[in-house]
Protein backbone atom coordinates (compact mmCIF):
# COMPACT_ATOMS: atom_id res chain seq x y z
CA UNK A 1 11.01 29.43 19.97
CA UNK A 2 10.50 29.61 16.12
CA UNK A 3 7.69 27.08 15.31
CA UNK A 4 8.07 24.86 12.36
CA UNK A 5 6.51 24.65 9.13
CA UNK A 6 3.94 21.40 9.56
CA UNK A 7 3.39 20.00 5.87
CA UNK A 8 0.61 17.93 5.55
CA UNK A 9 1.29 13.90 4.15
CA UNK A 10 0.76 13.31 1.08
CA UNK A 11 -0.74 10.00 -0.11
CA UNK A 12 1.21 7.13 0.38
CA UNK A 13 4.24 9.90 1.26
CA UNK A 14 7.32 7.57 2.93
CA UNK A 15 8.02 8.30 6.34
CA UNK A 16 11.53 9.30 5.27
CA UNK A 17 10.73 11.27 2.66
CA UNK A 18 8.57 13.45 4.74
CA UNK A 19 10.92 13.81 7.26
CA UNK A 20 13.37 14.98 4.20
CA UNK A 21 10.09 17.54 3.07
CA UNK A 22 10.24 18.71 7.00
CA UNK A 23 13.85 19.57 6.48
CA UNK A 24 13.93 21.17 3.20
CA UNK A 25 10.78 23.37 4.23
CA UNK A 26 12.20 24.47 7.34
CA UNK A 27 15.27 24.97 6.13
CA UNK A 28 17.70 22.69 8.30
CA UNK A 29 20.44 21.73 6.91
CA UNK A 30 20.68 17.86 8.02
CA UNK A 31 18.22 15.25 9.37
CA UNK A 32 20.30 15.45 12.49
CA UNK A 33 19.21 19.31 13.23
CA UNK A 34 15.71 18.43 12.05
CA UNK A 35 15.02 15.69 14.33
CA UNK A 36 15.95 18.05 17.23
CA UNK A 37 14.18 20.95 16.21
CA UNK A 38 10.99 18.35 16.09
CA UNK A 39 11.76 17.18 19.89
CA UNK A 40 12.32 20.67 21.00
CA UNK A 41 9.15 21.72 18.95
CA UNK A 42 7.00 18.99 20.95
CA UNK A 43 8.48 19.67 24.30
CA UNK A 44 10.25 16.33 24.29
CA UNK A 45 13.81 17.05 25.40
CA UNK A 46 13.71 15.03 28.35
CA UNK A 47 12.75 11.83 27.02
CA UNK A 48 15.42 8.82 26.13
CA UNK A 49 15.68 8.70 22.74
CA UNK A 50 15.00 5.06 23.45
CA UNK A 51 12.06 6.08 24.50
CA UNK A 52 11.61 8.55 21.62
CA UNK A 53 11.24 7.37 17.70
CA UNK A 54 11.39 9.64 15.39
CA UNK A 55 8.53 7.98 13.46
CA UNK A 56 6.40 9.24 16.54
CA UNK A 57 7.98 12.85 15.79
CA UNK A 58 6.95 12.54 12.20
CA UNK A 59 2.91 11.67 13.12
CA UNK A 60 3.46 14.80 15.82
CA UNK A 61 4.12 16.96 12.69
CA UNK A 62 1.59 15.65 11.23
CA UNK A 63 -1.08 15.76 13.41
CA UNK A 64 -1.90 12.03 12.92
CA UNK A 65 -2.64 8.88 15.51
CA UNK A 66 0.60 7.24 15.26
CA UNK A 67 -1.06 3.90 14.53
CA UNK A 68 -2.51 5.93 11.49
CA UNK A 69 0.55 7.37 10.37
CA UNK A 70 2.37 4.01 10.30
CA UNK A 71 0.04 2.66 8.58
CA UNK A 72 -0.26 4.81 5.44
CA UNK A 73 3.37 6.17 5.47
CA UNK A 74 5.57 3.72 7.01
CA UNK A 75 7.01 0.08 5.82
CA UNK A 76 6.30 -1.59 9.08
CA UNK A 77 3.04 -2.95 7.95
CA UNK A 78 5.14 -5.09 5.22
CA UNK A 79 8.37 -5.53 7.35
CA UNK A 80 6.01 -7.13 10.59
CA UNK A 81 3.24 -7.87 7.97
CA UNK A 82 3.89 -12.16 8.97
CA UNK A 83 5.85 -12.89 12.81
CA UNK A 84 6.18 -14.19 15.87
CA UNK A 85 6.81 -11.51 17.61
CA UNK A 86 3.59 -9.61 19.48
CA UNK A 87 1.73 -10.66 16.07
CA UNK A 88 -1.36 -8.92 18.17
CA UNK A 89 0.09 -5.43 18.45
CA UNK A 90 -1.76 -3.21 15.88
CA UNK A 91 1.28 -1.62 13.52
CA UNK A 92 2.69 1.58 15.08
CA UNK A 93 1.46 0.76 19.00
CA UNK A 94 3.55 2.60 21.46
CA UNK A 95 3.18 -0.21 23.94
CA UNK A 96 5.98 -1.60 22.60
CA UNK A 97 8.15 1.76 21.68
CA UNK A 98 11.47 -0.48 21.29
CA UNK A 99 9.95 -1.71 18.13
CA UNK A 100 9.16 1.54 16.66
CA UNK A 101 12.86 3.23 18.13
CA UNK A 102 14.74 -0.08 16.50
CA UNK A 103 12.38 -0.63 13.32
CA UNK A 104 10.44 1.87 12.65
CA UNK A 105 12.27 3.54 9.49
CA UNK A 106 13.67 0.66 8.32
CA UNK A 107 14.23 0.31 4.60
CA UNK A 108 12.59 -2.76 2.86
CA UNK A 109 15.29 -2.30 0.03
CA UNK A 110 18.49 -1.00 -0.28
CA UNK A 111 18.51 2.49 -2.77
CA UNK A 112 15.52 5.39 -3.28
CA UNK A 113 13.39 4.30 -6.14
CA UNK A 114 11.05 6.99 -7.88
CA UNK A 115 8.63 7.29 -11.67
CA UNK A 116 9.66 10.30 -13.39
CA UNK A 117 6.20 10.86 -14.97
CA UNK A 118 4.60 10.41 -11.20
CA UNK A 119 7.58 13.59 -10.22
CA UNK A 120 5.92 15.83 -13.27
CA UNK A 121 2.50 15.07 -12.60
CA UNK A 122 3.04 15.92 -8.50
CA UNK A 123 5.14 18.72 -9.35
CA UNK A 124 2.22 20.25 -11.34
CA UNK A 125 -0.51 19.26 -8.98
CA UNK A 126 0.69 19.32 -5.50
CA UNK A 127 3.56 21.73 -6.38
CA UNK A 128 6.25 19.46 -4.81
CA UNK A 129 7.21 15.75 -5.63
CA UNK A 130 7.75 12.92 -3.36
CA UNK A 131 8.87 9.74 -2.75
CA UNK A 132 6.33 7.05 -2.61
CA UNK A 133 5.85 3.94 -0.42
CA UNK A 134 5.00 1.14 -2.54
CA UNK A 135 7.86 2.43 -5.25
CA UNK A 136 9.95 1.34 -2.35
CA UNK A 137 8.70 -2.31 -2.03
CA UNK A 138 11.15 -5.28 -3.22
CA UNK A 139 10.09 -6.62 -6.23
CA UNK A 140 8.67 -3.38 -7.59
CA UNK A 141 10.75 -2.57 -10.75
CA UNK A 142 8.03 -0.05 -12.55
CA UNK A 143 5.32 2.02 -11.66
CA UNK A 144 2.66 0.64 -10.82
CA UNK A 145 0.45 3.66 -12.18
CA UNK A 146 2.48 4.41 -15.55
CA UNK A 147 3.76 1.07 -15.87
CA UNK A 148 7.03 2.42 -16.75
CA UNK A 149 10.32 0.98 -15.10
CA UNK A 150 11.33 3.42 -11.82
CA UNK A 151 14.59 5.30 -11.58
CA UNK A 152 17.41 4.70 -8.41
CA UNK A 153 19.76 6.07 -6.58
CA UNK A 154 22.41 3.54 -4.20
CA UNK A 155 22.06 6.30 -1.17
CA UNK A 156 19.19 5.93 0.51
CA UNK A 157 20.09 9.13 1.62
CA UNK A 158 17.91 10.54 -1.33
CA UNK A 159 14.75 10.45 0.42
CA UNK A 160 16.07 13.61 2.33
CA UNK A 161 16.20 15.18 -1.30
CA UNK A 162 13.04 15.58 -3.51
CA UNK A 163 13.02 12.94 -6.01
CA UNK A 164 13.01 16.46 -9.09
CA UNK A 165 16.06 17.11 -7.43
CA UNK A 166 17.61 13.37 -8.38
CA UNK A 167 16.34 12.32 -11.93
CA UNK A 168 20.01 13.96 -13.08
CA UNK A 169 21.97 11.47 -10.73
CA UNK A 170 19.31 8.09 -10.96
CA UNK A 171 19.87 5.60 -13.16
CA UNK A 172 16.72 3.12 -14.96
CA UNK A 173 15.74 -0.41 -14.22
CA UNK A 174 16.42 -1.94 -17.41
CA UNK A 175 13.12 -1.86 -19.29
CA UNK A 176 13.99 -5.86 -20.42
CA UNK A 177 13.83 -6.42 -17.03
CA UNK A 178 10.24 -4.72 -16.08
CA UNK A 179 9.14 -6.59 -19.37
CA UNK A 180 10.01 -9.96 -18.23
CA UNK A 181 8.59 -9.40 -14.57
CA UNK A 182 5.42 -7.97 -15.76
CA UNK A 183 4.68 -11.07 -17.78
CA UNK A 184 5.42 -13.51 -14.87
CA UNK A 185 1.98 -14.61 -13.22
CA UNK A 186 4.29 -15.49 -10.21
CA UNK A 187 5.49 -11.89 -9.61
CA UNK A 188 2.05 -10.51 -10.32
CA UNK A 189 0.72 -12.54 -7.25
CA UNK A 190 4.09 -11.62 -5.14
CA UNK A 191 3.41 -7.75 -5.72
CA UNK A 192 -0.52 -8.17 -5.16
CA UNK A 193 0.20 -10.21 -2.16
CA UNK A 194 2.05 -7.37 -0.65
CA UNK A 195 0.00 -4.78 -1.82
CA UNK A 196 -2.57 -6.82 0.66
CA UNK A 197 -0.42 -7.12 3.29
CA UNK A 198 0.20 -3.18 3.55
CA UNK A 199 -3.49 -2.97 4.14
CA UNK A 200 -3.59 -4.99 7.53
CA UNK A 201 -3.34 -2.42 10.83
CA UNK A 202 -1.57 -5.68 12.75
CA UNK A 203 0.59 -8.45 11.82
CA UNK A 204 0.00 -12.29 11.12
CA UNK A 205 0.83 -15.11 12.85
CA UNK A 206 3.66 -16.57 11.62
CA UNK A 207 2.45 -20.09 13.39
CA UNK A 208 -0.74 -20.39 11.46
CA UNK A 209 0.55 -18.97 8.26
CA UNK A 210 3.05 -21.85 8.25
CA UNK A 211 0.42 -23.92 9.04
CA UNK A 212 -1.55 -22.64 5.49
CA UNK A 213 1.43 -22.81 3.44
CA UNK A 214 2.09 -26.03 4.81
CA UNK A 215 -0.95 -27.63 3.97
CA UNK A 216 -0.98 -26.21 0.28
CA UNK A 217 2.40 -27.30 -0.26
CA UNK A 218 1.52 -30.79 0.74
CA UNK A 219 -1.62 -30.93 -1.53
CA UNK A 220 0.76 -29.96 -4.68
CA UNK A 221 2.98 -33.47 -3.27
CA UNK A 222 6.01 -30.91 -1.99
CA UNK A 223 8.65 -31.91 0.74
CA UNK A 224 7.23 -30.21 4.30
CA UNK A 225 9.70 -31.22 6.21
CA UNK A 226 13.55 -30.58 7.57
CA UNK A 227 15.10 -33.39 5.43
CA UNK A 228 15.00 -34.13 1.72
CA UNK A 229 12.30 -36.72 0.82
CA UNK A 230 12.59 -38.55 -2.40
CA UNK A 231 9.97 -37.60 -4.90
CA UNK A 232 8.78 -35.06 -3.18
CA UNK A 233 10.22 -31.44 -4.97
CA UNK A 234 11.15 -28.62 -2.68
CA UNK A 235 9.41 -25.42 -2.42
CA UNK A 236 12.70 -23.11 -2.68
CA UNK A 237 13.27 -25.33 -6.00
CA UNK A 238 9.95 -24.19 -7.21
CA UNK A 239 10.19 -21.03 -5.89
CA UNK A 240 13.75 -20.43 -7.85
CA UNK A 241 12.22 -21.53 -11.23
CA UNK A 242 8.96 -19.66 -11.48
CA UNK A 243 10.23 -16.41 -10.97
CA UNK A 244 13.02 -14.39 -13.79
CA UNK A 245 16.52 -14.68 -12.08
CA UNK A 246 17.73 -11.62 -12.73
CA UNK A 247 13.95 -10.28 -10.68
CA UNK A 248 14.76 -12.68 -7.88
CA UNK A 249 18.62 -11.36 -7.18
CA UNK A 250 16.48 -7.94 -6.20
CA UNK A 251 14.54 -9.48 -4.04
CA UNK A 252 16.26 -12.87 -2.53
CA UNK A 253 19.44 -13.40 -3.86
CA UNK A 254 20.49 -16.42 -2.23
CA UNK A 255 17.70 -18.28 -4.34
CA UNK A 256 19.36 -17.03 -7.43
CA UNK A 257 22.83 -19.23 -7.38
CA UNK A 258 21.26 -22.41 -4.92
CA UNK A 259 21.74 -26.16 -5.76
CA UNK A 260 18.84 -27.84 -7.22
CA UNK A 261 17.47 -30.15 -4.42
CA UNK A 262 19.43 -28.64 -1.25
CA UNK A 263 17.08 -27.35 1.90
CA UNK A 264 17.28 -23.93 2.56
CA UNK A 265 15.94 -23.31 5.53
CA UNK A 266 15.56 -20.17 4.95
CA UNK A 267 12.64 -20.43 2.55
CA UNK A 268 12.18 -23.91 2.90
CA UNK A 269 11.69 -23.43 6.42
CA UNK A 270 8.34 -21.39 6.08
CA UNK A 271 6.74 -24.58 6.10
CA UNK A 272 8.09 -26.27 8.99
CA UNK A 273 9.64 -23.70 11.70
CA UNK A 274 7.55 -23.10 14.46
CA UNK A 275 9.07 -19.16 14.48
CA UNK A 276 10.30 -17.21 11.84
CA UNK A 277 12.30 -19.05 9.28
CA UNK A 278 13.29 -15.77 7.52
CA UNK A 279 11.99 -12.68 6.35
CA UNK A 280 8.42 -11.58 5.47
CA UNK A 281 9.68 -11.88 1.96
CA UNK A 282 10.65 -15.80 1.81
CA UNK A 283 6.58 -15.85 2.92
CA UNK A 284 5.26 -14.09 -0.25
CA UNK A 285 7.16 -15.71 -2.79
CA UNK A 286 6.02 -19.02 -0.92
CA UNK A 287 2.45 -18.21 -1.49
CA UNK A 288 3.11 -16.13 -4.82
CA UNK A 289 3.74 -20.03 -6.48
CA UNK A 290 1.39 -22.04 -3.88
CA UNK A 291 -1.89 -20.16 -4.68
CA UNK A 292 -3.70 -19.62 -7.95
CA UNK A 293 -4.03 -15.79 -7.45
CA UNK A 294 -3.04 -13.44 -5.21
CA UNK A 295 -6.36 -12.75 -3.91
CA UNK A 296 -6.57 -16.38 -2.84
CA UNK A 297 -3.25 -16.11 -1.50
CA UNK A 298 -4.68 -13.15 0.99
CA UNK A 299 -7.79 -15.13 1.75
CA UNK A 300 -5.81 -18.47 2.84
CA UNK A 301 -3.53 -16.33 4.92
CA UNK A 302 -6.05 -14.18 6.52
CA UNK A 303 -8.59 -17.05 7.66
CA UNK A 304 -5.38 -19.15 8.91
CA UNK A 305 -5.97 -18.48 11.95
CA UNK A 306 -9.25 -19.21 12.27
CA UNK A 307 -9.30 -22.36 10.17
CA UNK A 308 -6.16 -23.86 12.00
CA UNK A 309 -6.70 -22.59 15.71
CA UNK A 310 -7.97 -25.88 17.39
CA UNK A 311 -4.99 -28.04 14.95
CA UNK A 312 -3.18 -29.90 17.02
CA UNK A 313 0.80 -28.17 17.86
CA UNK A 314 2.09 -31.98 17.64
CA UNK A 315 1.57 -35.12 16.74
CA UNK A 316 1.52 -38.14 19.38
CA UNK A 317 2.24 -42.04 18.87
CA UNK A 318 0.47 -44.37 20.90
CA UNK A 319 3.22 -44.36 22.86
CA UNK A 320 3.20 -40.69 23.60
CA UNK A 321 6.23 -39.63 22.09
CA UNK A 322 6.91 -37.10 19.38
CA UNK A 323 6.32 -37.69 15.95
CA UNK A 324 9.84 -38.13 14.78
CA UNK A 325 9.64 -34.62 12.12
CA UNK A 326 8.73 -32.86 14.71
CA UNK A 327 11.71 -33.81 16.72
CA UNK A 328 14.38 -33.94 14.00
CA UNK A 329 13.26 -30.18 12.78
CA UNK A 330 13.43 -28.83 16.78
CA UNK A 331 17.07 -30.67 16.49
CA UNK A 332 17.90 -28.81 12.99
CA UNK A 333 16.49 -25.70 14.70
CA UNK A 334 18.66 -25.94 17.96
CA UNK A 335 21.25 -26.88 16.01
CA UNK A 336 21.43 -30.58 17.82
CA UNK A 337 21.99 -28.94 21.36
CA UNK A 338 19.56 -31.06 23.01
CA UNK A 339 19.22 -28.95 25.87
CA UNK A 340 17.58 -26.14 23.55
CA UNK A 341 15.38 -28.65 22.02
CA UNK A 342 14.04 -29.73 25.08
CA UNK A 343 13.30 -25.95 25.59
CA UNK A 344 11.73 -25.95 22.37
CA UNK A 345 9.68 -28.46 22.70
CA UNK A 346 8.38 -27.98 26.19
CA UNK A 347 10.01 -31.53 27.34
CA UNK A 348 11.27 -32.34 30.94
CA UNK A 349 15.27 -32.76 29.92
CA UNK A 350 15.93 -36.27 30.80
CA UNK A 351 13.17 -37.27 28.40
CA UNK A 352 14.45 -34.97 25.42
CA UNK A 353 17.50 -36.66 25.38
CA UNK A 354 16.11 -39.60 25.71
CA UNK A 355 14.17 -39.78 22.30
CA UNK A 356 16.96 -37.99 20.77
CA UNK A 357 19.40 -40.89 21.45
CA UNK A 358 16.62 -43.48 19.90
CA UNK A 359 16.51 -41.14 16.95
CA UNK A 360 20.37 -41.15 16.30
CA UNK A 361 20.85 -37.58 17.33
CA UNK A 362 23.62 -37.04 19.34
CA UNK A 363 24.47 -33.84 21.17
CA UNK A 364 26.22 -31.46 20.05
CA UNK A 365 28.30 -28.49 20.22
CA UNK A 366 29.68 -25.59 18.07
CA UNK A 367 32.92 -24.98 20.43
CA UNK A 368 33.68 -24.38 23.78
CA UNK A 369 36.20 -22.58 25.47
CA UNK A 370 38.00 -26.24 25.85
CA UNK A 371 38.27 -26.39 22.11
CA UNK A 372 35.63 -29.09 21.75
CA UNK A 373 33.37 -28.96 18.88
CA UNK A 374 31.35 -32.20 18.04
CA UNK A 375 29.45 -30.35 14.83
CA UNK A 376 33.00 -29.90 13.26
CA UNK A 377 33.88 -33.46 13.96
CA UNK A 378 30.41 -34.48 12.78
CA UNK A 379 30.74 -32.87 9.48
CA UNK A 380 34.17 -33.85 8.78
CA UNK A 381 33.62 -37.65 9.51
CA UNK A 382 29.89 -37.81 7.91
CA UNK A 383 29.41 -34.53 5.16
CA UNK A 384 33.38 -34.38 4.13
CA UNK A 385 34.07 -37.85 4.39
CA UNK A 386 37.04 -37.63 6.22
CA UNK A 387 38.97 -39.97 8.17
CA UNK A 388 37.87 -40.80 12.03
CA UNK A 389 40.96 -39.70 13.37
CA UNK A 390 41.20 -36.32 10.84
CA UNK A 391 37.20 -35.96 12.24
CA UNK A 392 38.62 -36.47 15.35
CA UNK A 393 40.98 -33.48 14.96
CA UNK A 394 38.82 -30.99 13.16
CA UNK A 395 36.75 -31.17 16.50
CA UNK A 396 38.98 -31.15 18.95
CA UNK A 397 37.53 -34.72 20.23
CA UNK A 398 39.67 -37.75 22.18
CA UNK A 399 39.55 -40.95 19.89
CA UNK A 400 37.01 -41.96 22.67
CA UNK A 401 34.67 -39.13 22.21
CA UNK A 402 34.98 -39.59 18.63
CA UNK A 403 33.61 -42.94 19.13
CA UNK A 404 30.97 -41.88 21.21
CA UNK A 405 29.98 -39.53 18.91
CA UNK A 406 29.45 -42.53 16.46
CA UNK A 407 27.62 -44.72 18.22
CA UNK A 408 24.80 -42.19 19.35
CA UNK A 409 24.64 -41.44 15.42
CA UNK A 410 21.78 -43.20 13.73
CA UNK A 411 21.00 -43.85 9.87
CA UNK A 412 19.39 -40.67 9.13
CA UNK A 413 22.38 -38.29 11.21
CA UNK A 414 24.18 -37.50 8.10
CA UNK A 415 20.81 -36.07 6.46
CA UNK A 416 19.68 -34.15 9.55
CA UNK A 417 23.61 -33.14 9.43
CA UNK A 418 23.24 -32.14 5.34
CA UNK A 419 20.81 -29.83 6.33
CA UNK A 420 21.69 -28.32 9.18
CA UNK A 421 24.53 -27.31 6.97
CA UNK A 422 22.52 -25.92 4.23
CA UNK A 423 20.99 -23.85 6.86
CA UNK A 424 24.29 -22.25 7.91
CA UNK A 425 25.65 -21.84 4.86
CA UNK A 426 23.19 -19.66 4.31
CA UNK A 427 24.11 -17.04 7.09
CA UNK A 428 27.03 -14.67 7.54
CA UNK A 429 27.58 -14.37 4.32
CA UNK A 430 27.70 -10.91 3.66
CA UNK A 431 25.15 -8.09 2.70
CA UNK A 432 24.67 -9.71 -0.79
CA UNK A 433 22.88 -13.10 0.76
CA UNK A 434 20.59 -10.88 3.22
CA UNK A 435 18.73 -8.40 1.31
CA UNK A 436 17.87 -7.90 -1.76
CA UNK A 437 20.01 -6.30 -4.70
CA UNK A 438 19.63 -3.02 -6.37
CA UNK A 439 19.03 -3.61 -10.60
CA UNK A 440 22.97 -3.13 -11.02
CA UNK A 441 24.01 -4.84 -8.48
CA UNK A 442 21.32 -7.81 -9.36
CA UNK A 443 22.94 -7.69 -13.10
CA UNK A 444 26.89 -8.14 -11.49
CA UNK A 445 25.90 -10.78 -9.23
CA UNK A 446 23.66 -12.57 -12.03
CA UNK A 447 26.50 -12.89 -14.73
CA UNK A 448 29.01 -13.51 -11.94
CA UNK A 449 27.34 -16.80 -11.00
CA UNK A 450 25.88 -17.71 -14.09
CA UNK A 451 28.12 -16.61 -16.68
CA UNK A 452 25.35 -15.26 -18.59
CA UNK A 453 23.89 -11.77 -19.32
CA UNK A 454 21.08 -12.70 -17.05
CA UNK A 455 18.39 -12.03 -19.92
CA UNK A 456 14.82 -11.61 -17.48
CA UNK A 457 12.61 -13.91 -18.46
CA UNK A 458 15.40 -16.82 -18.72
CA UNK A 459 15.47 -18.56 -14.82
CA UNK A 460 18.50 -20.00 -13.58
C-alpha cells in the first residue's frame, strides 16, 4: 500500500481546505478517492461510515487529538458555540460520533471566501496558500489582517482548490460595503463576539444564555415575551436597525425585509424559548446590540451559568399555577397542541388543559387525516377576518366545532394566534430565509425588497 503524503495544518487551515491540500498533494483526483485512500490508509475499511467522519480522518492525517483538531480547524466551535443539545460535550468528542458524521464539515456560509494579499504573503512564506477559518465566518466581509474586502466564489467546492488557483474566477465584496460594516460599532461587537466564541473547547447553554440576554433586554425596557407588549420595542426591531441592511442580508436575511413591530420568533425568541429559538447567529447579533462591547458581551455569556444556576425555571402564583407567559409561550412553542405543552412543561395532562382553557387557549390542530384543522379555522375567523361559516370551511370544522372553537377562545387568542403566525411564516421559505446570502446575492435580494441600491450604511 502506497502511504500518503501527511501535510502538516496550517494555522487556522479549514478542515475542508486541508482535506482539498490532502488531495492535491497526493494527487487524487476527487474528494471521493481521497477520503478512501485516508480510510484505507488508517486501516478503517470496516467501520460504518456512520460511524466514520471524515473530520476524524482529517486529525488522523494530521496527527492531532480530534478534540484539538476541531477546535483550531473546524467551524463546529461557532456552529454548537450556544445549544441545547449535549451543551457539556467538549467540541469534536467522539462520544457522540453522529454529531461529528452529520455536522462536522458543515459550512457556516454559503461560497469560499479568501484575501488576496493573505494568498501572496502564504505563497511566499509557507510555499502554498490556503483557505482560512475565520475568512469563512458570516459577517466577515474583509480581512481581518489587511483590512481589505475578501474575494468569493458561489461553489463551495473551491476549498478543494487552492485559493492562487481561484483569484481569476472570484469576484470582490464591494469595498462600500466593508466600509459601511467596519464603521458599525454593532458589527464590530458581532465579529468580536464570535471571534470569542471560536475560542471555547465546549458549547453554551442555550438555557442560561437566554436567561442573560433576557435580563439585559429587560433592563433596556424591551418586550421578553411571546406577544407584543405596548411600549415595550422588540429586540429583532432593534436588531434590524443597528446593523447596514445590505450586511445583514449576508448574515440573516429574513431581518432584512420584516415588519416593524411583528415577533419573530426566530430572533425574538432568544429571549424567551426554553430550547433553541434559531441559530447560533440570531444569539450574536442579540448580544452584538444588548451589550456595550463585545468583551462584555463574552463575559455576560460566559458567567451565565453560574450567575443564573439556582434562578428559578418558573414562576408560581399563590395558587400554584403557571405564570401566564410562561404558559402562553409553551402554547406558541407547541403550536397550541396542548398535549405537547403539557410535555413541555412537565404537567400531569388533565391539569395542562385545564389552565389552558382559563387562559383562552383552545386546542388545536394543523390537519388530520379527517381533514380537520382548527389552526386554519382559527386564522381565518380571528387573523383574516373571515366569516364563521368561511372559518368554518377553511378548517374543515362542523358549525358546532366552529363554535366550540369560539367559546374556548379568550381575549388575548388572536395575539397568541398573530404570533404563532409570525413564527411560521418564517419557515419553509426557501434557502434565501435560512442562511445567509453571498455579497451578490445580498445586493439582488436588497433592491428586490427595497427598491433601492441598498447603499451599506443606509438600514432598512
Amino acid at each position: 500500500m502506497t502511504m500518503l503524503f501527511r501535510p502538516t495544518p496550517l494555522p487556522e487551515e479549514l478542515d475542508r481546505g486541508y482535506l482539498g491540500r490532502i488531495k492535491r498533494i497526493n494527487g487524487f483526483q476527487s474528494e471521493k478517492e481521497t477520503v478512501a485512500a485516508m480510510i484505507s490508509q488508517f486501516g478503517m475499511q470496516l467501520i460504518s461510515r456512520r460511524e466514520l467522519s471524515c473530520l476524524e480522518l482529517l486529525s488522523l492525517m494530521a496527527n492531532q487529538p480530534l478534540e484539538q483538531f476541531a477546535r483550531y480547524h473546524s467551524t463546529i466551535p461557532i456552529r454548537r458555540a450556544i445549544t441545547s443539545s449535549l451543551p457539556d460535550l467538549p467540541h469534536g468528542s467522539t462520544t457522540r460520533r453522529s454529531l461529528l458524521c452529520n455536522f462536522g464539515m458543515v459550512a457556516v456560509r454559503p461560497g469560499a471566501y479568501f484575501c488576496t494579499k493573505c494568498v501572496s504573503e502564504d505563497v511566499a512564506f509557507h510555499g502554498v496558500s490556503y483557505w482560512r477559518r475565520d475568512h469563512q465566518v458570516p459577517g466577515q466581509l474583509w480581512c481581518p489582517k489587511h483590512v481589505i474586502p475578501l474575494n468569493y466564489l458561489e461553489n463551495d467546492e473551491a476549498f478543494l482548490r487552492s485559493p492562487s488557483n481561484c483569484i481569476a474566477d472570484a469576484e470582490t465584496v464591494p469595498a462600500a460595503w466593508v466600509d459601511g460594516a467596519r464603521d458599525n460599532e454593532h458589527v464590530s461587537r458581532f465579529t468580536g463576539i464570535a471571534s470569542g466564541l471560536f475560542e471555547r473547547t465546549s458549547p453554551l447553554d442555550v438555557k442560561f444564555v437566554a436567561l442573560a440576554l433576557r435580563k439585559r433586554a429587560m433592563s433596556l425596557g424591551l418586550n421578553t415575551v411571546a406577544t407584543p407588549v405596548k411600549n415595550k420595542p422588540l429586540l429583532s426591531d432593534l436588531i434590524r436597525d443597528s446593523f447596514p441592511a445590505p450586511w445583514l442580508a449576508t448574515v440573516f436575511p429574513s431581518l432584512v425585509d420584516k415588519v416593524k413591530g411583528q415577533i419573530l420568533n426566530r430572533v425574538d425568541g432568544v429571549l424567551y424559548m426554553a430550547t433553541s429559538a434559531s441559530s447560533v447567529w440570531s444569539y450574536i447579533l442579540a448580544a452584538s446590540v444588548l451589550y456595550a462591547s463585545a468583551d462584555e458581551a463574552l463575559n455576560g455569556l460566559f458567567s451565565a451559568r453560574k450567575d443564573f444556576i439556582d434562578e428559578p425555571k418558573r414562576k408560581r402564583s399563590a395558587r400554584g399555577t403557571l405564570d401566564r407567559q410562561v404558559l402562553v409561550t409553551a402554547y406558541i412553542e407547541c403550536k397550541g397542541r396542548q398535549v405537547l405543552v403539557a410535555e413541555r412543561l412537565a404537567l400531569p395532562l388533565h391539569q395542562a388543559v385545564s389552565m389552558l382553557r382559563e387562559a383562552g387557549l383552545p386546542n388545536l390542530v394543523l390537519g388530520r387525516s379527517d381533514g380537520k384543522n382548527s389552526t386554519a379555522a382559527a386564522d381565518a375567523f380571528y387573523l383574516d377576518e373571515k366569516s364563521f361559516d368561511e372559518s368554518a370551511r377553511a378548517g374543515g370544522l362542523t358549525a358546532s366545532e366552529m363554535a366550540a372553537l369560539v367559546r374556548c377562545s379568550g381575549v388575548d387568542f388572536k395575539s397568541t394566534l398573530s404570533a404563532m403566525a409570525g413564527q411560521r411564516s418564517t419557515r419553509g421559505t426557501g434557502v434565501r430565509r435560512t442562511r445567509g446570502l453571498m455579497p451578490q446575492e445580498a445586493r439582488n435580494y436588497f433592491e428586490k425588497s427595497t427598491g433601492e441600491t441598498g447603499h451599506p450604511s443606509g438600514s432598512v
